[in-house]
C-alpha atoms as a PDB file:
ATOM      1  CA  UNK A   1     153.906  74.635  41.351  1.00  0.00           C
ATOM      2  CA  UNK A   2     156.108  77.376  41.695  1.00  0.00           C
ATOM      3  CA  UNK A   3     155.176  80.205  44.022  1.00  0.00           C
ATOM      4  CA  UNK A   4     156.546  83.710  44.089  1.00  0.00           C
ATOM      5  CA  UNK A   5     156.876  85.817  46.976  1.00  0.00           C
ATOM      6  CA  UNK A   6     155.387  88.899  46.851  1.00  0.00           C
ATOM      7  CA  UNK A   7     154.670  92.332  48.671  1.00  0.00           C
ATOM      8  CA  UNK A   8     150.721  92.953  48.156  1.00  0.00           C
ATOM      9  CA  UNK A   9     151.312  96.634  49.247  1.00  0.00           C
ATOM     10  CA  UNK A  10     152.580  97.184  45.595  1.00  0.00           C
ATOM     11  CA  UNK A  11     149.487  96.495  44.363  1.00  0.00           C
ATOM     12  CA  UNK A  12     147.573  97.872  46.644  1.00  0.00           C
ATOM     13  CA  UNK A  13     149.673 101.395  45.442  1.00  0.00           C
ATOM     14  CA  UNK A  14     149.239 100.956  42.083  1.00  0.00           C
ATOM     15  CA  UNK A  15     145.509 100.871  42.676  1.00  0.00           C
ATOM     16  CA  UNK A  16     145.457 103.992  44.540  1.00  0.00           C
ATOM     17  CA  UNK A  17     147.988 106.444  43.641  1.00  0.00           C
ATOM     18  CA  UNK A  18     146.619 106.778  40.451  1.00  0.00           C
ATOM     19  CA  UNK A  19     143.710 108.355  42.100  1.00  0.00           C
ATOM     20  CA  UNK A  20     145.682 110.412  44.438  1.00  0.00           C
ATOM     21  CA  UNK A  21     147.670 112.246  41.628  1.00  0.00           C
ATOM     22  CA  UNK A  22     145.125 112.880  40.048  1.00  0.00           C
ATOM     23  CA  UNK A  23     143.499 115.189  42.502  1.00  0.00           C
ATOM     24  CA  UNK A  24     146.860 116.662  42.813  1.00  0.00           C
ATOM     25  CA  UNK A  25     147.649 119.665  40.459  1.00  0.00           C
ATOM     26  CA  UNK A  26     150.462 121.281  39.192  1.00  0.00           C
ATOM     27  CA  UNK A  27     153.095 118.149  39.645  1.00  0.00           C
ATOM     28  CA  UNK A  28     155.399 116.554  37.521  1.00  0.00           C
ATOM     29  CA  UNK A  29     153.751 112.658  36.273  1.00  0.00           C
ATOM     30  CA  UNK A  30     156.389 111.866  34.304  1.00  0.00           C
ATOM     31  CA  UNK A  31     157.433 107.777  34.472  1.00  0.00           C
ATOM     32  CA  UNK A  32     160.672 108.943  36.547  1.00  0.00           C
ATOM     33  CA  UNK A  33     158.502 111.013  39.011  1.00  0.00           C
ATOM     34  CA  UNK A  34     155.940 108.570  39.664  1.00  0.00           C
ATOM     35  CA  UNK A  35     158.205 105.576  40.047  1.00  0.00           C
ATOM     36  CA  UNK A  36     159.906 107.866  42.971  1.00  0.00           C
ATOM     37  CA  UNK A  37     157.120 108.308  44.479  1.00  0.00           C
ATOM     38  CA  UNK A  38     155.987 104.633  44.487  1.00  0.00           C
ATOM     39  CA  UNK A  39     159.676 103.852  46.087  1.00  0.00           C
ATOM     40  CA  UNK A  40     158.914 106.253  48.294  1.00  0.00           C
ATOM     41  CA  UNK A  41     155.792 105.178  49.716  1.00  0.00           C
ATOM     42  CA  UNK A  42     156.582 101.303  49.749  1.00  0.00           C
ATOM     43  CA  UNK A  43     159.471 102.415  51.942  1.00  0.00           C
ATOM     44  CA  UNK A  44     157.911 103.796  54.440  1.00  0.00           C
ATOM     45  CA  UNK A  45     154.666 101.532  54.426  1.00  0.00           C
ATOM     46  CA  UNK A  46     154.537  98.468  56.389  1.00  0.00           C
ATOM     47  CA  UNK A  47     154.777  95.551  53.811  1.00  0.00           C
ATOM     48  CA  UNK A  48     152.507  92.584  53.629  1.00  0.00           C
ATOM     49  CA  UNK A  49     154.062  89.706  51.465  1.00  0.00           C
ATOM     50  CA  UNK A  50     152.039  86.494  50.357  1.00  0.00           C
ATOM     51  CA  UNK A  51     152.367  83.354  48.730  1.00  0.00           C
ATOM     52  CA  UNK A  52     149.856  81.461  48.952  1.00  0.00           C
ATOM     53  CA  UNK A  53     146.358  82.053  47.522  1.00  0.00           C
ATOM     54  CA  UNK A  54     145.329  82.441  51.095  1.00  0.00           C
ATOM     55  CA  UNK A  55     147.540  84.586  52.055  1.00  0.00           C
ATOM     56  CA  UNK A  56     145.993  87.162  49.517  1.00  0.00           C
ATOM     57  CA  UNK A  57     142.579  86.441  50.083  1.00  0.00           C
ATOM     58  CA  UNK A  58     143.660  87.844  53.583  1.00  0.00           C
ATOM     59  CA  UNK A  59     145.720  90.611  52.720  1.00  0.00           C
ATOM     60  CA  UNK A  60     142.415  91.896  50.659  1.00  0.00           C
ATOM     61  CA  UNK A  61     140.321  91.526  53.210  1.00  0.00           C
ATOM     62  CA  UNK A  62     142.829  94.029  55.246  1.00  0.00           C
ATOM     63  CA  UNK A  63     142.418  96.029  52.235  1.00  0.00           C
ATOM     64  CA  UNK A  64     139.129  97.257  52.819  1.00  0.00           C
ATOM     65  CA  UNK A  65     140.246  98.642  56.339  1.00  0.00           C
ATOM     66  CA  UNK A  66     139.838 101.980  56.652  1.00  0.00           C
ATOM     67  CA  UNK A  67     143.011 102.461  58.226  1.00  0.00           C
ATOM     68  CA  UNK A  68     145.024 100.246  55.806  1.00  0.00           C
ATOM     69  CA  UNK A  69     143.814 103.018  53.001  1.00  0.00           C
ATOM     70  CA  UNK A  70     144.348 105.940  55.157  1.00  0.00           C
ATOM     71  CA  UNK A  71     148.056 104.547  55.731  1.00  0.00           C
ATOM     72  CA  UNK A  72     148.422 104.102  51.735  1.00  0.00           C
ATOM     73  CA  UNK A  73     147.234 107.558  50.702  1.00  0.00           C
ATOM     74  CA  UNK A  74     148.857 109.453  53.519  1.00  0.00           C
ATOM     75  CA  UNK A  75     152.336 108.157  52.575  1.00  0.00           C
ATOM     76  CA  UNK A  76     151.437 108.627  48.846  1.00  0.00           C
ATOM     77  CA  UNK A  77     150.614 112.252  49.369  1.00  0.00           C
ATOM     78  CA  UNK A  78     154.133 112.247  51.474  1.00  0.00           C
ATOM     79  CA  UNK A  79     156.003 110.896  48.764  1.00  0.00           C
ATOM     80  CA  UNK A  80     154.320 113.095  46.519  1.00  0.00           C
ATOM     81  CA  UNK A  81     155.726 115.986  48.364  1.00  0.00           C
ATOM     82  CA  UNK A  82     159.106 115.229  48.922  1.00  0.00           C
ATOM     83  CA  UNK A  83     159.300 114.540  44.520  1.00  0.00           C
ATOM     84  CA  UNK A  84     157.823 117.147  44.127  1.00  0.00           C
ATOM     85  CA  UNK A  85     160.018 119.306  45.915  1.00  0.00           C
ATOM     86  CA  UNK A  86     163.320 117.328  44.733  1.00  0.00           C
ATOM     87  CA  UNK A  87     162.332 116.215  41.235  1.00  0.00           C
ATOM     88  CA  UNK A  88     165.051 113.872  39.441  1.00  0.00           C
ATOM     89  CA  UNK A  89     163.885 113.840  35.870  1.00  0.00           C
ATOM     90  CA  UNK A  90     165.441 115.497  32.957  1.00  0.00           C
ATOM     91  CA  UNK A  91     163.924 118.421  31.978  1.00  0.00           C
ATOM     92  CA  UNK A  92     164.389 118.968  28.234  1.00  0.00           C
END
């Protein structure tokens, strides 16, 4: 069986920032935008990688931390500002 490794803060962004930009008005969401911000945030977030089933069994249980979300959505809203404020997308 063939195993991958992978960082489980990825999805635990793509589960939240959609949530955060939406209470956010007046910024770009545009593919380009949104992928910046995701870099962004995963850069500056500690990252948690698994492989084995048990490894994300763990990792979600982490998840429901309070601190673990604070740490997501506080560097979301960070890397929402600093796109925001340097936007790379093409504006036609």
């Amino acid at each position: 069986m063939i195993q991958l490794v992978r960082n489980y803060m990825e999805d635990i962004l793509d589960l939240i920032l959609p949530n955060v930009l939406n209470d956010c008005n007046g910024i770009c969401k545009c593919s380009q935008c949104v992928e910046d911000i995701k870099a962004i945030a995963l850069n500056n977030l500690q990252p948690h990688y698994v492989v084995t089933e048990k490894g994300m069994v763990y990792t979600k249980v982490n998840e429901l931390v309070v601190q673990f979300r604070a740490d997501v959505i506080k560097e979301a809203v960070r890397a929402i500002d600093i796109v925001s404020m340097n936007p790379r997308h093409v504006i036609e």
